[in-house]
C-alpha atoms as a PDB file:
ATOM      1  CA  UNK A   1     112.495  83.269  94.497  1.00  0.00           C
ATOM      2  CA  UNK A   2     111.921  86.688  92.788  1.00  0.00           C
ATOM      3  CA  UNK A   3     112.968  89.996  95.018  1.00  0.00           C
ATOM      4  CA  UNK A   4     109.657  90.725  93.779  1.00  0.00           C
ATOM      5  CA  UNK A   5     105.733  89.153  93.785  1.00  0.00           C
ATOM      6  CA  UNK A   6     105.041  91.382  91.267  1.00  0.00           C
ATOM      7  CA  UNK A   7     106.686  94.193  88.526  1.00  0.00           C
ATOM      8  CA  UNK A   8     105.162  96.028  87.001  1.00  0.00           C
ATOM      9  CA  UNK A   9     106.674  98.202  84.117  1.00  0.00           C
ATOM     10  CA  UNK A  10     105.086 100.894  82.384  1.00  0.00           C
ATOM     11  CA  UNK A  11     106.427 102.192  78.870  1.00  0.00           C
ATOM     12  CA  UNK A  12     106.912 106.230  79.136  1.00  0.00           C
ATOM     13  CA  UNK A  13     108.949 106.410  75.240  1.00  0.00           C
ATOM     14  CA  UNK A  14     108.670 110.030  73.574  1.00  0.00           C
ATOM     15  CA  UNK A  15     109.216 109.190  69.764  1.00  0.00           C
ATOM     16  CA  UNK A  16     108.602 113.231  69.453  1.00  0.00           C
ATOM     17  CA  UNK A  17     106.050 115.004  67.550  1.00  0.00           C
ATOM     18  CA  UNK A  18     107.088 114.389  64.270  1.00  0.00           C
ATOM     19  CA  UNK A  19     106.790 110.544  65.016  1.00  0.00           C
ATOM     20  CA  UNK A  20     104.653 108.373  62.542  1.00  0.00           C
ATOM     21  CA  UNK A  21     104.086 106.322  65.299  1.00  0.00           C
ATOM     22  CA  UNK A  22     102.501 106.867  68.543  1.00  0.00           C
ATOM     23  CA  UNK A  23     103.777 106.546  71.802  1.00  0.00           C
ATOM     24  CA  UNK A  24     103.058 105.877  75.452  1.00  0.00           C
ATOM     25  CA  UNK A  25     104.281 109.412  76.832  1.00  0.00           C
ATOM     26  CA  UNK A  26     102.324 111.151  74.884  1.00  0.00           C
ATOM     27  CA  UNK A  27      99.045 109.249  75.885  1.00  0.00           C
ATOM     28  CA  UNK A  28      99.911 110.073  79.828  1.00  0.00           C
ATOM     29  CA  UNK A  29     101.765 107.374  80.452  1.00  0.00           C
ATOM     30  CA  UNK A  30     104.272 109.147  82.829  1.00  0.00           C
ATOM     31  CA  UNK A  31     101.142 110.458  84.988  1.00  0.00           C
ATOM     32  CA  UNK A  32      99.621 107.085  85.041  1.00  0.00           C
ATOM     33  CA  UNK A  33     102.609 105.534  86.256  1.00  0.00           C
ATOM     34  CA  UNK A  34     103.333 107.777  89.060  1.00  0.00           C
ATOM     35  CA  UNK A  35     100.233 107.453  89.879  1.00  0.00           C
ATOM     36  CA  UNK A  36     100.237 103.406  90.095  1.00  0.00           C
ATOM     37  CA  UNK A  37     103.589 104.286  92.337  1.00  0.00           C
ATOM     38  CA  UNK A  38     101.638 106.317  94.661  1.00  0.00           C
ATOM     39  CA  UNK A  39      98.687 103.860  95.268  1.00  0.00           C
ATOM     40  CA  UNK A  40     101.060 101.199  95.643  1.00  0.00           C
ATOM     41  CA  UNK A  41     102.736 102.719  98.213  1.00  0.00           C
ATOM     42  CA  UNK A  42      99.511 104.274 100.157  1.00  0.00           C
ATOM     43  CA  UNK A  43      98.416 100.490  99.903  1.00  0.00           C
ATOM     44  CA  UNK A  44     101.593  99.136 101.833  1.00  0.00           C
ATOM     45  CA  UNK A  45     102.138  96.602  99.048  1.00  0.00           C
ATOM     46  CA  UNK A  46     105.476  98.472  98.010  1.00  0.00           C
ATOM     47  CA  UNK A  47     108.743  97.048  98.728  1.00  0.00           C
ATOM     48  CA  UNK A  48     110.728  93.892  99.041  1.00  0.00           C
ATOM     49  CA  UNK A  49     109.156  90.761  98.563  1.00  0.00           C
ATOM     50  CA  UNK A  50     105.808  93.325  97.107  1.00  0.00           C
ATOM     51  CA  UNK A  51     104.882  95.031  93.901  1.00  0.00           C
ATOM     52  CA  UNK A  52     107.487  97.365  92.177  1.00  0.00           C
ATOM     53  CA  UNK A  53     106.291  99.937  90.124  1.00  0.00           C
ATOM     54  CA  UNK A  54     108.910 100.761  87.220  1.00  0.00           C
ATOM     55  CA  UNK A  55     109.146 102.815  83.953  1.00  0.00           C
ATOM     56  CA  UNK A  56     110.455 101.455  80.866  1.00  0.00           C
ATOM     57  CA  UNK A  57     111.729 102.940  77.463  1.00  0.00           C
ATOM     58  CA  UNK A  58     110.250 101.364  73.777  1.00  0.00           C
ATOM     59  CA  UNK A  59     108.030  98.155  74.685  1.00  0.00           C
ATOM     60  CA  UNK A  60     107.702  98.520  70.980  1.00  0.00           C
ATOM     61  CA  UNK A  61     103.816  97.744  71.439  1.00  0.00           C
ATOM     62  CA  UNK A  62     103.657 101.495  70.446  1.00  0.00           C
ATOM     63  CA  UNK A  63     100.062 101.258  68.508  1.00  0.00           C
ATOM     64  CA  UNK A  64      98.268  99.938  71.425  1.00  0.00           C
ATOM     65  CA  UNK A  65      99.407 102.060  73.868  1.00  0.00           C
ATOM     66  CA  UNK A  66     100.020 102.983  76.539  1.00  0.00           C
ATOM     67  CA  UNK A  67     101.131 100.207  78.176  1.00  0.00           C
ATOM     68  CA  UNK A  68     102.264  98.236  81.057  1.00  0.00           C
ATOM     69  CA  UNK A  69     103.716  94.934  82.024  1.00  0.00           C
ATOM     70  CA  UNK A  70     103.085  92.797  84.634  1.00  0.00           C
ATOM     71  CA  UNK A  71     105.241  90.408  86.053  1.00  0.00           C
ATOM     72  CA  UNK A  72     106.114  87.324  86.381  1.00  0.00           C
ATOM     73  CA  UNK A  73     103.061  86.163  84.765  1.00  0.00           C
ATOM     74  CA  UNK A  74     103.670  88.796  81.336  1.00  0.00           C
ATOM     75  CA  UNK A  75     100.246  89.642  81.573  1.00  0.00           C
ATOM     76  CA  UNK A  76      99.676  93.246  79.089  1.00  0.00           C
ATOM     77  CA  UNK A  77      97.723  96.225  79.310  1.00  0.00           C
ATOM     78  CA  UNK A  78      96.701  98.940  77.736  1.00  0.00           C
ATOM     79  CA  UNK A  79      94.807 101.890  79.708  1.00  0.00           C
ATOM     80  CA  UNK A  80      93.358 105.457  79.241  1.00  0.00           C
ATOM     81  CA  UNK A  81      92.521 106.924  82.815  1.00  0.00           C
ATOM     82  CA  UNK A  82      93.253 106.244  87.075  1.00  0.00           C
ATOM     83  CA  UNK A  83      89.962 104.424  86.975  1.00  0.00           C
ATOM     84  CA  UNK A  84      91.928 101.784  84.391  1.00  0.00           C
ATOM     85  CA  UNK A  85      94.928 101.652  86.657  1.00  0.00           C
ATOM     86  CA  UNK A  86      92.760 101.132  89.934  1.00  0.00           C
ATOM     87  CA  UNK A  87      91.458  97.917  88.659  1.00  0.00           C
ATOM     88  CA  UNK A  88      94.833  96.529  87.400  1.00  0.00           C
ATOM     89  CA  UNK A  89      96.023  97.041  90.933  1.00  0.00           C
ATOM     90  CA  UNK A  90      93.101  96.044  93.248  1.00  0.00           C
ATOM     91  CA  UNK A  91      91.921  93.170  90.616  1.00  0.00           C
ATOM     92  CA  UNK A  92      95.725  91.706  89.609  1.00  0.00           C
ATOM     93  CA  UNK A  93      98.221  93.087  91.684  1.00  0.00           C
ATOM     94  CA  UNK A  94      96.179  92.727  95.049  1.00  0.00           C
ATOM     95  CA  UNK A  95      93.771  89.708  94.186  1.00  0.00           C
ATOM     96  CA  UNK A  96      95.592  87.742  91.715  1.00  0.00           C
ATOM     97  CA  UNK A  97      92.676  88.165  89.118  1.00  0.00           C
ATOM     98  CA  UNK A  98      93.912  89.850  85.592  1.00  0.00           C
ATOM     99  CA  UNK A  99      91.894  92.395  84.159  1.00  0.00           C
ATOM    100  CA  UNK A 100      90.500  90.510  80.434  1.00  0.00           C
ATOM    101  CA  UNK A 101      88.698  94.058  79.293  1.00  0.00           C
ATOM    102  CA  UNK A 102      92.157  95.540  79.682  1.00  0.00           C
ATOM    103  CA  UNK A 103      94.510  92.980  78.528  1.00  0.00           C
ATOM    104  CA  UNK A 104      96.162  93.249  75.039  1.00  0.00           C
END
């Protein structure tokens, strides 16, 4: 049994300005995962045998960013605001039912 229902990682890589690629900082990724972190926790559904909210380096998905993990299924997402990140968590992480618009 997983310590674990549900991880969730999101990338928060800085490749730098002078990148010629993108990356997930630099779309608000740290904001958006602090902010997943939060809700989880107002929601009670952080902790043991819950949903963990982590940060990653490089998920080397860089041009479809940012993104975020979920596991155990491996489901993938890309997002752009808290709206976004409020229906990952009350549609997958609370009821079990990905998000399709937001998958990648």
């Amino acid at each position: 049994m997983s310590y674990y229902t549900r991880h969730v990682f999101f990338c928060v890589n800085d490749r730098g300005p002078d990148s010629d690629r993108p990356c997930c900082k630099q779309c608000g990724s740290v904001q958006m995962r602090e902010y997943a972190k939060k809700r989880v926790k107002a929601l009670g559904l952080a902790g043991k045998g819950k949903i963990r909210i982590n940060q990653a380096g490089c998920l080397d998905r860089c041009e479809e960013g940012p993104v975020c993990v979920v596991y155990p299924e491996g489901t993938w997402y890309t997002y752009v605001d808290e709206f976004d990140i409020d229906e990952i968590i009350d549609s997958h992480l609370v009821n079990s039912k990905p998000v399709d618009r937001l998958k990648i």
